[in-house]
Protein backbone atom coordinates (compact mmCIF):
# COMPACT_ATOMS: atom_id res chain seq x y z
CA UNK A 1 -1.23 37.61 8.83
CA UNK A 2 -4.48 35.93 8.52
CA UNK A 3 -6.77 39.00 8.59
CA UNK A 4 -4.40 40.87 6.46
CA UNK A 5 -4.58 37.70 3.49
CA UNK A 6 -8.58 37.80 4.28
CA UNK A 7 -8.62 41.27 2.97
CA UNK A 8 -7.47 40.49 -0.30
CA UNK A 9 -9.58 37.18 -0.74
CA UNK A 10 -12.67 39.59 0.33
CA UNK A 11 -12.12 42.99 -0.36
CA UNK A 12 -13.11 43.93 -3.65
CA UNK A 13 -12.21 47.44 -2.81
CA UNK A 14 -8.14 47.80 -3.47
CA UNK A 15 -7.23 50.78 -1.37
CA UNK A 16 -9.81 50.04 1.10
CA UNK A 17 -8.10 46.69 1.22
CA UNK A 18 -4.47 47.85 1.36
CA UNK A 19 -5.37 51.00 3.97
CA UNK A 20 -6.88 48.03 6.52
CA UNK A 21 -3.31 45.60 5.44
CA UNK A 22 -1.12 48.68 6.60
CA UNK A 23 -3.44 49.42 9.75
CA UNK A 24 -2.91 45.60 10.69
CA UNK A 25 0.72 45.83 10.41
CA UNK A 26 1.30 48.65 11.78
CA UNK A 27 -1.12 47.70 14.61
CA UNK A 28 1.48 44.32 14.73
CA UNK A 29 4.37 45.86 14.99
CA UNK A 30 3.85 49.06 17.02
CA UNK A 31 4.68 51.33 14.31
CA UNK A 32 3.16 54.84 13.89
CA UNK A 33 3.30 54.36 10.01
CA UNK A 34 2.63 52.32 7.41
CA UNK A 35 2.25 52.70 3.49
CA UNK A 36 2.43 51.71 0.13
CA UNK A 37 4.04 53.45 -2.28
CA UNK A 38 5.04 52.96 -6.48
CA UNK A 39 7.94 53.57 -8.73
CA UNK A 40 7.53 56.48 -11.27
CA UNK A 41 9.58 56.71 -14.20
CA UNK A 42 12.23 59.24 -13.29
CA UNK A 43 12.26 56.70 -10.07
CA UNK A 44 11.00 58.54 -7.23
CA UNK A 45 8.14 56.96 -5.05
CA UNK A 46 4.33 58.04 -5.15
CA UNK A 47 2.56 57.07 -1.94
CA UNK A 48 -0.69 56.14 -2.51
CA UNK A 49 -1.94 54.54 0.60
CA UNK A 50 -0.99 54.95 3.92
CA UNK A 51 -1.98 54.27 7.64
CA UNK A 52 -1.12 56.72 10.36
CA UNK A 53 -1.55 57.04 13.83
CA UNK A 54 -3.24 60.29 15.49
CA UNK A 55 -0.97 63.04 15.13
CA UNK A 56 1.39 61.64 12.82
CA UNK A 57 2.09 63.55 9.85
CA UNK A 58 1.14 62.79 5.97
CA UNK A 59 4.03 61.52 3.58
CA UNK A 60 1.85 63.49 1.16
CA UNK A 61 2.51 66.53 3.07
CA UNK A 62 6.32 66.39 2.98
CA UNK A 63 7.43 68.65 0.06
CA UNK A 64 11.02 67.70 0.46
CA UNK A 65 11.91 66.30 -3.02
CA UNK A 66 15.01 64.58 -2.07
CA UNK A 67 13.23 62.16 0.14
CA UNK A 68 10.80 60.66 -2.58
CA UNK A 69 14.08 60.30 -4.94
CA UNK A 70 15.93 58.41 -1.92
CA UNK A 71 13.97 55.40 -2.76
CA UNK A 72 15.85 55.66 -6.01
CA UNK A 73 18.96 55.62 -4.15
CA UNK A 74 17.79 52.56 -2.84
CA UNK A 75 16.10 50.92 -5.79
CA UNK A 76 19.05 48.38 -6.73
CA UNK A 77 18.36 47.06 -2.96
CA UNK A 78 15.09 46.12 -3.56
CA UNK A 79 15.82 45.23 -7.43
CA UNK A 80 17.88 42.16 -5.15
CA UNK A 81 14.65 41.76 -3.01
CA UNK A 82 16.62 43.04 0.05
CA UNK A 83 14.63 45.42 2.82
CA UNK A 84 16.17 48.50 3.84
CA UNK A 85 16.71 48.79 7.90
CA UNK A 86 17.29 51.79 9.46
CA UNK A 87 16.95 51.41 12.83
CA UNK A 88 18.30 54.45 14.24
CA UNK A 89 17.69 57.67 11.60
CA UNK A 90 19.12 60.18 13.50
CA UNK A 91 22.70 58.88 14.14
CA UNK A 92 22.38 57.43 10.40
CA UNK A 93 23.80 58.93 6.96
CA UNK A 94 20.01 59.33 6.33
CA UNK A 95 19.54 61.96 9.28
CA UNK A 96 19.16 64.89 7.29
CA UNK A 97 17.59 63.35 3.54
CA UNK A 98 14.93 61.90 6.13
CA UNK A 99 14.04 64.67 8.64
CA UNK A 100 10.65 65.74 7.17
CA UNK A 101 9.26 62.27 7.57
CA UNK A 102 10.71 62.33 11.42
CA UNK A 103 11.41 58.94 11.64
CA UNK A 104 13.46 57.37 14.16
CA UNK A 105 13.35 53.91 12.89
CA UNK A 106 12.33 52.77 9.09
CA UNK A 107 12.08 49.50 7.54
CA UNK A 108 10.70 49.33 3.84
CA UNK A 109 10.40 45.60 1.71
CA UNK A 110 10.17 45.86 -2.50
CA UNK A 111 7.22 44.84 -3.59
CA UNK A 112 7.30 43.13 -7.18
CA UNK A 113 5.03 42.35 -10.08
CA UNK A 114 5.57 39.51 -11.98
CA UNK A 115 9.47 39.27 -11.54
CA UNK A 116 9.45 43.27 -11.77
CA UNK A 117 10.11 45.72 -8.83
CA UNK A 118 7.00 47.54 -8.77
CA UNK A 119 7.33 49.53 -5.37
CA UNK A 120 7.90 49.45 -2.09
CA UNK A 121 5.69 48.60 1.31
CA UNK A 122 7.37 50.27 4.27
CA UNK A 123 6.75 51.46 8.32
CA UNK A 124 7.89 54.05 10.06
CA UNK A 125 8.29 54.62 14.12
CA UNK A 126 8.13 58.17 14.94
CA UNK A 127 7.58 58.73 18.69
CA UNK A 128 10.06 56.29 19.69
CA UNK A 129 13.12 53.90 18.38
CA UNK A 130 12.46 50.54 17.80
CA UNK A 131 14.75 47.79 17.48
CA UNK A 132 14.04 45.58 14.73
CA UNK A 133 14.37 41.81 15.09
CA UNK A 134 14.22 38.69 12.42
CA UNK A 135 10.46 38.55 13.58
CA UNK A 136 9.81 42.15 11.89
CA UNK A 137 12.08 41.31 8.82
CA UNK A 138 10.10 38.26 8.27
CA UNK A 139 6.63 40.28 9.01
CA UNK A 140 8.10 42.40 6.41
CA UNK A 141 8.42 40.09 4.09
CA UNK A 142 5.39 38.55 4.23
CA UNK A 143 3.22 41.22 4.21
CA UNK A 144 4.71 42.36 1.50
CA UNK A 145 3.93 39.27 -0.22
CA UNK A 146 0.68 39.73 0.53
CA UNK A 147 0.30 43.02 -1.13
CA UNK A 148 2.10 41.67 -4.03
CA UNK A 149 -1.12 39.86 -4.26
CA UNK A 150 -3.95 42.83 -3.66
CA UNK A 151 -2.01 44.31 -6.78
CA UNK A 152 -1.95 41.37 -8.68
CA UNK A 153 -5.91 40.78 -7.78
CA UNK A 154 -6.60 44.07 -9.03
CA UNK A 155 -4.64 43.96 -12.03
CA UNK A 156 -6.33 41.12 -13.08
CA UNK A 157 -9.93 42.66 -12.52
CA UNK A 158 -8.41 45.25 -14.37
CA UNK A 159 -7.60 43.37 -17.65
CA UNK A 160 -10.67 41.33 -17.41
CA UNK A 161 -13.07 44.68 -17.04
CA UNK A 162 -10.74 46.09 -20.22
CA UNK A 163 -11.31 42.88 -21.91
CA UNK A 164 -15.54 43.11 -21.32
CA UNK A 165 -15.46 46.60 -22.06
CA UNK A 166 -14.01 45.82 -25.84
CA UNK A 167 -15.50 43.37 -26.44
CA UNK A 168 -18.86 45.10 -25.76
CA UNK A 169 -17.29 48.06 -28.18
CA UNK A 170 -16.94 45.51 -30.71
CA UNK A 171 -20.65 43.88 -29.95
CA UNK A 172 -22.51 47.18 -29.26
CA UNK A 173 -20.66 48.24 -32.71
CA UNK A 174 -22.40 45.29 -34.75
CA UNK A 175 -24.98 46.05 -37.55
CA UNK A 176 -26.78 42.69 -37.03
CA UNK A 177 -28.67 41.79 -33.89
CA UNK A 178 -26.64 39.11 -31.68
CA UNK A 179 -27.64 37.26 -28.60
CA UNK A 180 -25.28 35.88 -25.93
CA UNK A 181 -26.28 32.17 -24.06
CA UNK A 182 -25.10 30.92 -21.21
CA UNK A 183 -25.00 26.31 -21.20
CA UNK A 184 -28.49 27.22 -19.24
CA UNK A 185 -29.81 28.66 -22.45
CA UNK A 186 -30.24 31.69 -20.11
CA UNK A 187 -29.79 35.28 -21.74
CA UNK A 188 -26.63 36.83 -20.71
CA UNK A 189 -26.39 40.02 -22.89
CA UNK A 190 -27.76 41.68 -26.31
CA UNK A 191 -26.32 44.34 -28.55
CA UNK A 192 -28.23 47.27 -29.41
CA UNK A 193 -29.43 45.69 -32.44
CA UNK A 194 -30.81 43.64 -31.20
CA UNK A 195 -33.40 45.61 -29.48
CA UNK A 196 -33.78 47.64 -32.05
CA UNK A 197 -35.25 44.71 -34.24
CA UNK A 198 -37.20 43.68 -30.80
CA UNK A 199 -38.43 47.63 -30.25
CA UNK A 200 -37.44 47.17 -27.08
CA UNK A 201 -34.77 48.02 -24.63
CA UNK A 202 -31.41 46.04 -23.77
CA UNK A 203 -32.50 45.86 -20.70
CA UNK A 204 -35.82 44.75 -21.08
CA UNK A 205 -34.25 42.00 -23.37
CA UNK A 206 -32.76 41.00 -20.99
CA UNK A 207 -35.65 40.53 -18.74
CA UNK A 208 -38.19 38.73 -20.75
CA UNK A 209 -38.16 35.12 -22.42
CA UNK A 210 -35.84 35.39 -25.58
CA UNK A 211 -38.82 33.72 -27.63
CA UNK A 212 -40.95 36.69 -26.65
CA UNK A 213 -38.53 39.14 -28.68
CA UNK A 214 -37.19 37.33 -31.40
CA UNK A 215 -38.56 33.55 -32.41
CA UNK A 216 -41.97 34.61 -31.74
CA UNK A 217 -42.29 30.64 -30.55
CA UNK A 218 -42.79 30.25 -33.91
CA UNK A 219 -39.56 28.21 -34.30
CA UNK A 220 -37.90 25.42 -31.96
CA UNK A 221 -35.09 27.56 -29.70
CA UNK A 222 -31.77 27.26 -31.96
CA UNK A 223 -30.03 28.44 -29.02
CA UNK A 224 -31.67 25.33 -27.32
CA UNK A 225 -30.77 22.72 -29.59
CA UNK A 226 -27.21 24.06 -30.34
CA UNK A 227 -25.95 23.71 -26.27
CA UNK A 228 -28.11 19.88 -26.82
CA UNK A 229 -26.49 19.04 -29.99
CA UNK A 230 -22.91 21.11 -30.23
CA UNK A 231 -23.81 22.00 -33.49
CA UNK A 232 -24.69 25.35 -35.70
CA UNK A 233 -28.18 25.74 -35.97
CA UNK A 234 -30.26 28.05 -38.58
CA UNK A 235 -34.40 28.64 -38.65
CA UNK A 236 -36.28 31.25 -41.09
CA UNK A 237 -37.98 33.34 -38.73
CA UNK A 238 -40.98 36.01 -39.86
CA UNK A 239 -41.60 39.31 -37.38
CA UNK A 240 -44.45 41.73 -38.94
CA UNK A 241 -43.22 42.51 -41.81
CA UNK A 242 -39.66 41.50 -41.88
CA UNK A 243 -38.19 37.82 -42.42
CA UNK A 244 -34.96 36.59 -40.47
CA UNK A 245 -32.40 33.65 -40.67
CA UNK A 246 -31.73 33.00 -37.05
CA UNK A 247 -28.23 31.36 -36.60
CA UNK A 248 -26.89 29.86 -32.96
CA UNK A 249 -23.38 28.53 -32.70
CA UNK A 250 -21.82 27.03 -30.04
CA UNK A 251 -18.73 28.52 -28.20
CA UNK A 252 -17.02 25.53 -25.89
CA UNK A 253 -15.42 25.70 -23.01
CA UNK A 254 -12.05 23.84 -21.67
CA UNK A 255 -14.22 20.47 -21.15
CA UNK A 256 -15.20 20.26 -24.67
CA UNK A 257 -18.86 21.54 -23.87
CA UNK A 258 -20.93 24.33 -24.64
CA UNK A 259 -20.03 26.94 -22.36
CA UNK A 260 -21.91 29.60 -24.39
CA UNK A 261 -24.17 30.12 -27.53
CA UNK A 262 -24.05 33.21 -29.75
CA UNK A 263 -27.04 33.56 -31.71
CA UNK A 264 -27.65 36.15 -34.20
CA UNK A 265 -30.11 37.38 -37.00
CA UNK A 266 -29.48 37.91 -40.38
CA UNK A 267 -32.37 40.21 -42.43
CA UNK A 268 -33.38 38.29 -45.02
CA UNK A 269 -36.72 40.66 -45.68
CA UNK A 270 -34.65 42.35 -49.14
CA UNK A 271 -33.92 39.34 -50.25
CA UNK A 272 -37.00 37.71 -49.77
CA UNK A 273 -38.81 40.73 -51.76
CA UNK A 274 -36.17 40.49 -54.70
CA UNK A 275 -36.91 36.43 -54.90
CA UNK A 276 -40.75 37.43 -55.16
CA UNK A 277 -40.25 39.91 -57.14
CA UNK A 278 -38.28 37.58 -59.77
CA UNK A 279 -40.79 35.01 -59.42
CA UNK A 280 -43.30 37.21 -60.49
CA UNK A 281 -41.49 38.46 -63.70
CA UNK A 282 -40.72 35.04 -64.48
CA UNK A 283 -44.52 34.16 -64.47
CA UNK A 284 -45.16 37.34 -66.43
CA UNK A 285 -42.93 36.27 -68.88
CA UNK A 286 -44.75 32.92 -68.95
CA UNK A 287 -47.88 34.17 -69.67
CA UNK A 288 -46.46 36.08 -72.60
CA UNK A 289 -45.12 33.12 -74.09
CA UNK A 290 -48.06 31.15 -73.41
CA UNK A 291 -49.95 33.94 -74.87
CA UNK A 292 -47.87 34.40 -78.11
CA UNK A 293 -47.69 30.61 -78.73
CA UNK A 294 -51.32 30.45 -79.07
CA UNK A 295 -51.46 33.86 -81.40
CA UNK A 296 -48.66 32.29 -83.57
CA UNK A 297 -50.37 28.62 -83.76
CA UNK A 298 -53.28 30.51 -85.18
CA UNK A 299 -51.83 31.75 -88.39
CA UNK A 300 -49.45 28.57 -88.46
CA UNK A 301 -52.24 25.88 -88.87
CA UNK A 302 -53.90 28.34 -91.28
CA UNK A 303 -50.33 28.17 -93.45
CA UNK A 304 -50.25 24.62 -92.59
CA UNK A 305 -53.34 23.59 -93.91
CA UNK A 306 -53.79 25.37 -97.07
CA UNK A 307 -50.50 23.86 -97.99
CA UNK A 308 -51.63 20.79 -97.27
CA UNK A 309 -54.55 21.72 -99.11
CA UNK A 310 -52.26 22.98 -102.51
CA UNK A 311 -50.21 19.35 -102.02
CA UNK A 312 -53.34 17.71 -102.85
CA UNK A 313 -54.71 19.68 -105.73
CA UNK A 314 -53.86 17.36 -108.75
CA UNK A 315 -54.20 19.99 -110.92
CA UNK A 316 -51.03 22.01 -109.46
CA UNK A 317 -47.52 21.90 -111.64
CA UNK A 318 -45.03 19.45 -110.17
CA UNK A 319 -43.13 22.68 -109.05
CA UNK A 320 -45.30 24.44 -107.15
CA UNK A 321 -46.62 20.89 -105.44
CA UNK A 322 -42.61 20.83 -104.38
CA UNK A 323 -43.01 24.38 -102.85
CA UNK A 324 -46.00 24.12 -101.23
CA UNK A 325 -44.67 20.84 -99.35
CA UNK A 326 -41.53 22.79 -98.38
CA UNK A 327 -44.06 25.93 -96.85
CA UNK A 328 -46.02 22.71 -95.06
CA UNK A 329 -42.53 21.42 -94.07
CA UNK A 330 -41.20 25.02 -92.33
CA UNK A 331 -44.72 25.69 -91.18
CA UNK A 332 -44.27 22.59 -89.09
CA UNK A 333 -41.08 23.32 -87.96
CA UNK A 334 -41.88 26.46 -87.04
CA UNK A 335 -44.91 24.86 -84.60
CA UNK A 336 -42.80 22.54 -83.37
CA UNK A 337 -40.34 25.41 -82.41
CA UNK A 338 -43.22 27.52 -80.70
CA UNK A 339 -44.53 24.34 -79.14
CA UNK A 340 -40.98 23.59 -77.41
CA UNK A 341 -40.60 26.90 -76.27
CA UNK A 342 -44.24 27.22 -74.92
CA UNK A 343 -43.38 23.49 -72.91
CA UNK A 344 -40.30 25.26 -71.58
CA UNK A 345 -41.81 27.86 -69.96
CA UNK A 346 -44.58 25.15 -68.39
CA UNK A 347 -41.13 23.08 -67.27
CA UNK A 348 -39.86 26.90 -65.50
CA UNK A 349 -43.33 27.24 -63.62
CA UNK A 350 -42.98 23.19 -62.47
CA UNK A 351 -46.31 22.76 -63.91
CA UNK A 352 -45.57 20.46 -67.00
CA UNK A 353 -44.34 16.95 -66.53
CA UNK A 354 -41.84 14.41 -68.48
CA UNK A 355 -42.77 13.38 -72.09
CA UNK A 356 -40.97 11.07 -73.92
CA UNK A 357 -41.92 10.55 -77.72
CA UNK A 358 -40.02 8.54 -80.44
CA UNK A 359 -39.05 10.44 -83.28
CA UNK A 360 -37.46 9.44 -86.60
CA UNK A 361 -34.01 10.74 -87.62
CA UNK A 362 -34.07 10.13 -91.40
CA UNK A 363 -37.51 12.29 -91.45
CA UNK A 364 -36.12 14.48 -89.39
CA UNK A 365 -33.00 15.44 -91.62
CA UNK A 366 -35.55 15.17 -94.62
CA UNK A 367 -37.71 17.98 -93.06
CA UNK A 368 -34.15 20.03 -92.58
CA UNK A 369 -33.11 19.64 -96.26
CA UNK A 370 -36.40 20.21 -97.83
CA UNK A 371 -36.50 23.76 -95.12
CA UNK A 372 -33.26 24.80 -96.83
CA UNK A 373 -32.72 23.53 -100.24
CA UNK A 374 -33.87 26.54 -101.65
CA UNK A 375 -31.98 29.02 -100.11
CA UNK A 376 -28.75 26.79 -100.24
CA UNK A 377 -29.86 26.08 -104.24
CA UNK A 378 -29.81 30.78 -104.32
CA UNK A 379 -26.23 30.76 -103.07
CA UNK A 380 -24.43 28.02 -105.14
């Protein structure tokens, strides 16, 4: 019983496995047959492993359908967990449904999956009767147990192989690059991206120092300081000509710590050129303003001055002194205007500072009224 729960512990192989669990029992009991065998959906039996002794015939071979469909006949037995006993076949009901096998003597146990009959685990005795005590029953029993187990075992590898394989679809299937961490901050796997970006293969990732493919050691290791901190972490990497946000987060296990660290790489190098570029038109346009301000002052002080100039000429009619003050008044305005917007572009580039000036109100609203008294005195 030992050596037959061994095999399942240690045997990674499944038939392999249940071929040496039938051998073992069979070897127990003194049978000439043993095998393993699972429901189908019009209920007949498929044998899929078997042991047999030299000279003993194949269950595969036997092309008698009625005999696969008996264990139909017998399913609401083992639906009950009961075995079927039949110690003496040819003086049985069962003599002629079971001559191809040539059994004298059969016992078979259900084997069930998860609270479901699955199949069945049976021996046969061909070259000679044998009588079967409460021993066998409960040798039955148990090794049926046992297999119940193997297929268990293997279902399990099964689901978790399914379960890697789709989620390697879904990483493999990723446009970005993305790194998988053990808590050792060792590399456990990398999507095709991944090397892509690195220009080398998975493989080869997987091989070398992550900082040799992607940081550069340009950067402290995000992966590094998320398993030490628990935290997200995010560096601005630069590869030749491409620039990369590098983000780790942590993935944690049933303790509460980092069991794993996915890290991946976001390409930032678009971006990057689009802020340049806008930096660089915004510059432009400073220079044009800067430029413009200083061709407009020019004419500006000249209007500004001979004004001034007209304001003081005693000889000028009280009317034209008034309209020459309100051309010095716009004129001024107008600077000022040109002035602001030239200090607003400065305050854009960061390269003018604060300046705080008092002003006077009353003036102010005196400059404003002179500006448009004569085009408000046009429309009245």
């Amino acid at each position: 019983m030992n050596r037959c729960l061994h095999e399942v512990i240690s045997n990674d192989n499944f038939e392999q496995g249940i071929n040496e669990i039938l051998k073992l029992t069979a070897s127990h009991l003194s049978a000439d047959r043993a095998y393993a065998g699972v429901y189908q959906d019009d209920g007949g039996i498929v044998f899929h492993c078997q042991w047999l002794a030299e000279g003993i015939k194949s269950l595969a071979c036997i092309e008698d359908e009625r005999f696969r469909m008996q264990f139909r006949i017998w399913h609401p037995v083992f639906e009950k967990g009961g075995l079927v006993k039949i110690p003496d076949i040819p003086a049985s009901e069962y003599a002629d449904v079971l001559s191809k096998p040539a059994c004298k003597t059969l016992m078979c146990s259900p084997i069930k999956l998860h609270g479901k009959l699955h199949g069945v685990f049976g021996v046969g005795f061909v070259k000679n009767h044998h009588e079967i005590s409460e021993s066998d029953e409960n040798t039955m029993e148990a090794i049926a147990r046992i297999i119940e187990l193997a297929y268990e075992k293997i279902g399990e590898k099964n689901r978790l192989e399914q379960s890697e394989a789709e989620k390697k679809l879904i990483l493999d299937s990723m446009r970005i690059p993305v790194l998988l961490f053990n808590d050792k901050c060792e590399l456990l796997s990398a999507n095709p991206a991944a090397a892509e970006i690195s220009g080398k293969s998975v493989g080869e990732i997987l091989r070398e120092p992550c900082s040799d493919n992607f940081c550069m050691g340009k950067v402290e290791c995000q992966a590094k300081k998320c398993i030490e901190t628990g935290l997200e972490q995010s560096a601005v990497v630069k590869r030749a000509d491409k620039t990369f946000n590098i983000y780790a987060s942590p993935i944690f296990g049933k303790n509460g710590k980092v069991a794993n660290v996915i890290k991946s790489a976001l390409d930032l190098t678009d971006l990057y050129k689009a802020k340049d570029q806008a930096e660089a038109a915004n510059r432009a346009k400073s220079m044009f303003i800067a430029m413009m301000s200083h061709e407009i002052n020019t004419p500006l002080n000249a209007i500004i001055g001979f004004s001034e100039i007209a304001m003081g000429d005693p000889r000028l009619p009280a009317d034209m002194a008034e309209n020459a003050a309100a051309v010095n008044q716009s004129g001024k305005a107008l600077l000022a205007i040109v002035n602001d917007i030239f200090t607003l572009s400065k305050l854009e580039e960061k390269s003018a500072g604060d300046a705080f000036a008092w002003f006077n109100p009353s003036s102010m609203f005196e400059d404003i009224r002179g500006i448009y008294e004569a085009q408000a005195a046009a429309k009245t």
